[in-house]
C-alpha atoms as a PDB file:
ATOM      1  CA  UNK A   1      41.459  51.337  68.294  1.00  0.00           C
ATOM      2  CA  UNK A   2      43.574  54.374  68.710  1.00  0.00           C
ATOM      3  CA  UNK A   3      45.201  53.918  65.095  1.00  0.00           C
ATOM      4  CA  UNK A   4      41.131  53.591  64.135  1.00  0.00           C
ATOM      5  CA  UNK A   5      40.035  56.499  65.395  1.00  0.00           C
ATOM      6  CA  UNK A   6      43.467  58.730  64.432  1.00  0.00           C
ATOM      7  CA  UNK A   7      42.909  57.528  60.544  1.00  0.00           C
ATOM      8  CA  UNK A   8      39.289  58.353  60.484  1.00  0.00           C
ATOM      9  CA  UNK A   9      39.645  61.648  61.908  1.00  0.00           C
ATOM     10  CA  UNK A  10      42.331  62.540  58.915  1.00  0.00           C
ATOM     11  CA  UNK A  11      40.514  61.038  56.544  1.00  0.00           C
ATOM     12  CA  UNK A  12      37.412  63.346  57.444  1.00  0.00           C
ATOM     13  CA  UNK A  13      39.646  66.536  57.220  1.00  0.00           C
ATOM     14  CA  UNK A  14      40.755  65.190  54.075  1.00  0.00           C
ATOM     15  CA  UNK A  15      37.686  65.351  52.830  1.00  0.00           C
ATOM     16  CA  UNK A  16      37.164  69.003  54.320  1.00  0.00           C
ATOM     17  CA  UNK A  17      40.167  69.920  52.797  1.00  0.00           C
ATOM     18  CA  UNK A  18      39.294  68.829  49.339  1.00  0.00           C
ATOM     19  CA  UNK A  19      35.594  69.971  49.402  1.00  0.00           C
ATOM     20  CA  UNK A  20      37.156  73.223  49.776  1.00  0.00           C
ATOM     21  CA  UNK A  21      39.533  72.905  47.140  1.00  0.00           C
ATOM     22  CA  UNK A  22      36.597  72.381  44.888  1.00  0.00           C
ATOM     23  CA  UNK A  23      33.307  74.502  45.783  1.00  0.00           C
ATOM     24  CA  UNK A  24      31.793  75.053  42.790  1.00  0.00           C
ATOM     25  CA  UNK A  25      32.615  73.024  40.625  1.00  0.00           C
ATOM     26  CA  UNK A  26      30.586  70.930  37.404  1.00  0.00           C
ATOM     27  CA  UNK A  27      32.780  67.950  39.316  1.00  0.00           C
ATOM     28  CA  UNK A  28      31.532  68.784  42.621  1.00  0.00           C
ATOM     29  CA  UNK A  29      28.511  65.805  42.829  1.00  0.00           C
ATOM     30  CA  UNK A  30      31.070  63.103  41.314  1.00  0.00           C
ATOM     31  CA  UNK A  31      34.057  64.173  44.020  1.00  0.00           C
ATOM     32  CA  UNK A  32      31.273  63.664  47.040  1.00  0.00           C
ATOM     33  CA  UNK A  33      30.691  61.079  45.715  1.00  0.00           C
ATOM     34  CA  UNK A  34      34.188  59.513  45.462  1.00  0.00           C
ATOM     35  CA  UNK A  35      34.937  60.954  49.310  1.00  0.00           C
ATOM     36  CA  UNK A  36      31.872  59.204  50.723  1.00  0.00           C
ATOM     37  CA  UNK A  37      32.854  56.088  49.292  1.00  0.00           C
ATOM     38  CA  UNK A  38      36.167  56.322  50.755  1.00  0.00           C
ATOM     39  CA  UNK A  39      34.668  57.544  54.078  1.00  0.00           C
ATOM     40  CA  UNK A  40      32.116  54.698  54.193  1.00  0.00           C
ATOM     41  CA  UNK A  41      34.846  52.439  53.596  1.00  0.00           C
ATOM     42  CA  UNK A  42      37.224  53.808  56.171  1.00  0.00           C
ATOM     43  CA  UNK A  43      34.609  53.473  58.433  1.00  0.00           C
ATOM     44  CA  UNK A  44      33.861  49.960  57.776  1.00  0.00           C
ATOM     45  CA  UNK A  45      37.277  49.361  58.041  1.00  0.00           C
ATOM     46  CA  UNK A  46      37.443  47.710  61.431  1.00  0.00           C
ATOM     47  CA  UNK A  47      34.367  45.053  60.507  1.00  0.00           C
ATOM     48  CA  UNK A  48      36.022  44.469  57.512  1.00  0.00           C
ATOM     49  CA  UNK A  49      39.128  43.291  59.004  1.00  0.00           C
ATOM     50  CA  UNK A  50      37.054  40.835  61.021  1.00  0.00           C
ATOM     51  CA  UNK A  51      35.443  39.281  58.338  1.00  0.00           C
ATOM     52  CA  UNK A  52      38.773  38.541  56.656  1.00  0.00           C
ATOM     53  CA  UNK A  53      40.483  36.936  59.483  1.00  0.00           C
ATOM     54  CA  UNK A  54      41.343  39.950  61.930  1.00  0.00           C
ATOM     55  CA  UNK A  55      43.864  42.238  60.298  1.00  0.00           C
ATOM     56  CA  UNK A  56      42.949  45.430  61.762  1.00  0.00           C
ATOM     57  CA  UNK A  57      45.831  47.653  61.299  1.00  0.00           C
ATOM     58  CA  UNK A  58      48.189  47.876  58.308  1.00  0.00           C
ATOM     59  CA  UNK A  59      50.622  46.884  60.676  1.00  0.00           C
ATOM     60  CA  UNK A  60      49.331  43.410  61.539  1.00  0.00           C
ATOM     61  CA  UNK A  61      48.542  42.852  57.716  1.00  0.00           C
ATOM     62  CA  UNK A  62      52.664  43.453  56.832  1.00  0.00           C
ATOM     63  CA  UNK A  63      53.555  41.336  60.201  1.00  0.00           C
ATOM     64  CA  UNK A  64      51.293  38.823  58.854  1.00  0.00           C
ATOM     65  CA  UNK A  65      52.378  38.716  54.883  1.00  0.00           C
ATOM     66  CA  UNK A  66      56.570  38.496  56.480  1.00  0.00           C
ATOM     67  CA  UNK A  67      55.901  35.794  58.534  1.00  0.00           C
ATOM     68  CA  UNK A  68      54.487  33.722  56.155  1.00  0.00           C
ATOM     69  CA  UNK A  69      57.016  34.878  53.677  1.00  0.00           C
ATOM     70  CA  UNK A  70      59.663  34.040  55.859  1.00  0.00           C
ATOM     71  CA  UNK A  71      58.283  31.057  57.309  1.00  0.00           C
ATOM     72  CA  UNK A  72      57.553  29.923  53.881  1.00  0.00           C
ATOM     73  CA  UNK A  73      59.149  26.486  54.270  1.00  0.00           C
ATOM     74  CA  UNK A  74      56.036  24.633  53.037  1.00  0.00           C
ATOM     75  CA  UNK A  75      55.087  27.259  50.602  1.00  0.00           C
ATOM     76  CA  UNK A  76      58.860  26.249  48.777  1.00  0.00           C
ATOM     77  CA  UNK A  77      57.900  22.439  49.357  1.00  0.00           C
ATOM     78  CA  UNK A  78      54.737  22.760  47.422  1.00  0.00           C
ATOM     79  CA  UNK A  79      56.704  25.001  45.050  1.00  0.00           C
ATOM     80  CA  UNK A  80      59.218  21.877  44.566  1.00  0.00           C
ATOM     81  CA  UNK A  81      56.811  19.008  44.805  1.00  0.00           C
ATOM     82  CA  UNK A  82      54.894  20.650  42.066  1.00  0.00           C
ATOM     83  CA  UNK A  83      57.758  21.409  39.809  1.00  0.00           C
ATOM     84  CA  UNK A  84      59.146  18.054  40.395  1.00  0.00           C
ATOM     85  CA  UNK A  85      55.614  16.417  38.947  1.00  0.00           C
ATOM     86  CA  UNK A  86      55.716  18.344  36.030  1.00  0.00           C
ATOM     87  CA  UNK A  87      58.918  17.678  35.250  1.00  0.00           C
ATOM     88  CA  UNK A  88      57.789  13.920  35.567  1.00  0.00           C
ATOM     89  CA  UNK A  89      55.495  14.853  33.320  1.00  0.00           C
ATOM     90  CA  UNK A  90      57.546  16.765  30.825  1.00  0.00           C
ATOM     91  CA  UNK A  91      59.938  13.594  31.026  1.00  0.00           C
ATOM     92  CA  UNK A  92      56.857  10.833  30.515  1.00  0.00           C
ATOM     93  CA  UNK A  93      56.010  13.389  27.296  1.00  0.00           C
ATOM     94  CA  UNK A  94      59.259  13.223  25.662  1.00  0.00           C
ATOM     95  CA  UNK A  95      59.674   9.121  26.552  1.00  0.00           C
ATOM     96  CA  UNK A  96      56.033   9.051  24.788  1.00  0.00           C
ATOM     97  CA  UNK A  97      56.766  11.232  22.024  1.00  0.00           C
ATOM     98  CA  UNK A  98      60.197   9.509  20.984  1.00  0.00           C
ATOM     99  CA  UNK A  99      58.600   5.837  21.291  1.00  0.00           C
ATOM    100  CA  UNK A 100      55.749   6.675  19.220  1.00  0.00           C
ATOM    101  CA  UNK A 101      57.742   8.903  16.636  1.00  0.00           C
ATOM    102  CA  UNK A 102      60.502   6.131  16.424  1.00  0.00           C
ATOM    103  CA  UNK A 103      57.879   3.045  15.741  1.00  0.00           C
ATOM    104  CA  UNK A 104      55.339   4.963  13.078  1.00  0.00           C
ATOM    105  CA  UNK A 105      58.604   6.291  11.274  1.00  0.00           C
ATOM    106  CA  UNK A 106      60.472   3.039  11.152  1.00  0.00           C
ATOM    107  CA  UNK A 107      58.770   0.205  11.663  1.00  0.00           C
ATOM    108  CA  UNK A 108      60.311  -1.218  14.973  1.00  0.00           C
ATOM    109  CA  UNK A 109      59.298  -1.514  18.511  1.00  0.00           C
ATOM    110  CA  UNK A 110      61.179   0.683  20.823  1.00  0.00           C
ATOM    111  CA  UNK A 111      62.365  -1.902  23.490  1.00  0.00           C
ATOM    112  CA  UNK A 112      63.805   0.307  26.076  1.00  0.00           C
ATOM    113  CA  UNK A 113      64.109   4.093  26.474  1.00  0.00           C
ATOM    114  CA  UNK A 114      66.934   6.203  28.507  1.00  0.00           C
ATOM    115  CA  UNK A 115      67.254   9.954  28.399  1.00  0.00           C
ATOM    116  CA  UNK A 116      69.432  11.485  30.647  1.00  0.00           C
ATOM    117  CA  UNK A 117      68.855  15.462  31.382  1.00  0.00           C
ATOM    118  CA  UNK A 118      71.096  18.466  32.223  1.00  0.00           C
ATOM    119  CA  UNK A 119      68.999  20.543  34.381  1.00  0.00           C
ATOM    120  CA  UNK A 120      65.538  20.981  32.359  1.00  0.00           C
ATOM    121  CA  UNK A 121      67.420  20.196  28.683  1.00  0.00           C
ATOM    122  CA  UNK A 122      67.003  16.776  27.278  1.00  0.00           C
ATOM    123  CA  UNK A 123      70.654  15.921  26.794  1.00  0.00           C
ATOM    124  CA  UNK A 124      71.152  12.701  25.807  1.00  0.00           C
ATOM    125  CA  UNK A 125      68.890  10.099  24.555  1.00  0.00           C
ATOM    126  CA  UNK A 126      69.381   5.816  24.544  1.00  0.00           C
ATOM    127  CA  UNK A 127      67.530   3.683  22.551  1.00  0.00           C
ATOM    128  CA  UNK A 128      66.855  -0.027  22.379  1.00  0.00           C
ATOM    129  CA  UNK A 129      64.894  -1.018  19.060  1.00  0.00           C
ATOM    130  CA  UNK A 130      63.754  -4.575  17.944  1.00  0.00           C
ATOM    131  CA  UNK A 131      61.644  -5.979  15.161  1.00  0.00           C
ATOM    132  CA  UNK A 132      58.190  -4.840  15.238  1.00  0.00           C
ATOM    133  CA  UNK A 133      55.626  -7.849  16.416  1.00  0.00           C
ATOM    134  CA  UNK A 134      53.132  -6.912  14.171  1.00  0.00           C
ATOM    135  CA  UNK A 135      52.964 -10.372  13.071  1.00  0.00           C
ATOM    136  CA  UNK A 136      53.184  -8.776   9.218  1.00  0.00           C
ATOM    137  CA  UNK A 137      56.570  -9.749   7.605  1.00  0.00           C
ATOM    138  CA  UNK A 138      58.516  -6.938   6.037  1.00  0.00           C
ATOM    139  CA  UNK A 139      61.014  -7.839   3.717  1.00  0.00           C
ATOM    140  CA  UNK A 140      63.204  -4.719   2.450  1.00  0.00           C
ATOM    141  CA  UNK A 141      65.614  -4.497   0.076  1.00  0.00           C
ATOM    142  CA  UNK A 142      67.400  -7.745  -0.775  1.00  0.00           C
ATOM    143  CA  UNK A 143      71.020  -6.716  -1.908  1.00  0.00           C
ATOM    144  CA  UNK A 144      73.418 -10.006  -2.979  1.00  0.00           C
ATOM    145  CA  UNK A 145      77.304  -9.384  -2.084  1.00  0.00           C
ATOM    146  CA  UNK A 146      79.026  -9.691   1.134  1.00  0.00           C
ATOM    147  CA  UNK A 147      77.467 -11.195   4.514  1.00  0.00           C
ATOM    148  CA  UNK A 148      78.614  -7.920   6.369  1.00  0.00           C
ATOM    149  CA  UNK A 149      77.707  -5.380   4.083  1.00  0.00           C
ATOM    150  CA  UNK A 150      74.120  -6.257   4.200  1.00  0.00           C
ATOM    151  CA  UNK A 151      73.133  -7.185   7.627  1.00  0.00           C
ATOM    152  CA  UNK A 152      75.488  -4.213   9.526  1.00  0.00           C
ATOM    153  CA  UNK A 153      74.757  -1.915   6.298  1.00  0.00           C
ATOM    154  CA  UNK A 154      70.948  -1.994   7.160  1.00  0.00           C
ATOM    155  CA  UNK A 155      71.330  -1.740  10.992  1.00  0.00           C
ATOM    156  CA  UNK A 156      73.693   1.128  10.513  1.00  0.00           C
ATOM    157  CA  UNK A 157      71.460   2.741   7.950  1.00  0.00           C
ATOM    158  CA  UNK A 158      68.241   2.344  10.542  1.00  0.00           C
ATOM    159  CA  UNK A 159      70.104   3.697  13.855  1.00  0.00           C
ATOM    160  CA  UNK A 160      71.479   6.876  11.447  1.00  0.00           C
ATOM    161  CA  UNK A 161      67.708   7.537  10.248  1.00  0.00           C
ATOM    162  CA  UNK A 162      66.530   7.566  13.656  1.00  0.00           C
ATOM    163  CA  UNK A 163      69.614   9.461  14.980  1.00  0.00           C
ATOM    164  CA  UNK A 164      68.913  12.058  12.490  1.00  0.00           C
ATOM    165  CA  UNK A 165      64.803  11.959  13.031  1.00  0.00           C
ATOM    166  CA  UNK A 166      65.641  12.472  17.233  1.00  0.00           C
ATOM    167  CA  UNK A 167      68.270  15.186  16.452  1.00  0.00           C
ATOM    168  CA  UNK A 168      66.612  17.151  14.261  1.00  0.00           C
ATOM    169  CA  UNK A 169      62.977  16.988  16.511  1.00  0.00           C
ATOM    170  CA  UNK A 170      64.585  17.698  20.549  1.00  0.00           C
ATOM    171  CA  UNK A 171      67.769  19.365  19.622  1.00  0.00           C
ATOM    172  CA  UNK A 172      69.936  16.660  20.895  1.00  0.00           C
ATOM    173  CA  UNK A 173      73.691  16.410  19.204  1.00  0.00           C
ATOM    174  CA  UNK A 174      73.773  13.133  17.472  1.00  0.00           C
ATOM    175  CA  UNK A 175      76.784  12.485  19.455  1.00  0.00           C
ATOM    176  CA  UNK A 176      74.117  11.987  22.659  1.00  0.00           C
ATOM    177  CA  UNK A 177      71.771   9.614  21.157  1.00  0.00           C
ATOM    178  CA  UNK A 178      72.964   6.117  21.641  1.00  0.00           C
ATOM    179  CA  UNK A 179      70.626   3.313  19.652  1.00  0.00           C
ATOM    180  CA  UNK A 180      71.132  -0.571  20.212  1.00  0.00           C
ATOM    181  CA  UNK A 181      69.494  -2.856  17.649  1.00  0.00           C
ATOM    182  CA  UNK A 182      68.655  -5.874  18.845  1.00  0.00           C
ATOM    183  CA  UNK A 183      68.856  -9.240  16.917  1.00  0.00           C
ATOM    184  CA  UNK A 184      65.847 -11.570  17.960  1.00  0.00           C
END
């Protein structure tokens, strides 16, 4: 009560002090008018503070604002609960993203999906792809020559076009994407 009555008794010869400063001026109406606002509010001070939850000095408000700074324990769990869902999020995105980039562009179904991160960067990506059960055939390009050339030339040729689709979309070195073509 003390502080109260100390702060509104400056605050009044404040205002003395600066309606002197001023007496004639064309400003004179607007700075009353600023000073009674400010004086109404310093007045209202103390019922203010009770309304928002009894900070009635400046003190109490900076004791108040430390200790739950400092005690902030549950305000950094929320903090990491909250950045660990979006990350599961982010993660869900990119798993989403690659399996339906991966099946539109080449005509398989993306079996199994592995991506392993450094920190927040996507840094390494494993697929597993099979033939798509669309139940529609698709025959490709029949060559006629060796056994291996064909079957291990077209499985190569499918895991390098998706390497390269992966690599150049999430910045991943092709080195880090690992693709398994199964044989049903």
């Amino acid at each position: 009560m003390r502080g109260y009555l100390q702060m509104l008794i400056w605050m009044m010869l404040f205002v003395i002090i600066i309606e002197m400063i001023f007496p004639d001026s064309a400003y004179r109406k607007y700075i009353k008018l600023i000073l009674g606002c400010i004086l109404i509010y310093t007045m209202l001070q103390p019922i203010i503070g009770l309304v928002k939850g009894g900070h009635n000095s400046y003190d109490d408000y900076v004791k108040y604002y430390e200790a739950r700074l400092s005690g902030g324990e549950t305000a950094l769990l929320e903090y990491k609960t909250q950045l660990e869902s979006q990350q599961q999020v982010l993660k869900r995105y990119y798993e989403e993203g690659i399996r339906s980039t991966v099946e539109k562009e080449f005509d398989v179904k993306v079996q199994g999906i592995s991506l392993s991160y450094e920190g927040n960067e996507l840094e390494e990506i494993t697929l597993t792809v099979g033939k798509n059960r669309s139940g529609k055939i698709h025959i490709g390009t029949i060559h006629i020559g060796n056994k291996s050339d064909t079957l291990d030339g077209d499985e190569e040729n499918l895991k390098n076009k998706i390497k390269t689709c992966l690599s150049d979309f999430y910045n991943v070195q092709v080195c880090n994407i690992h693709i398994t073509v199964q044989k049903n």
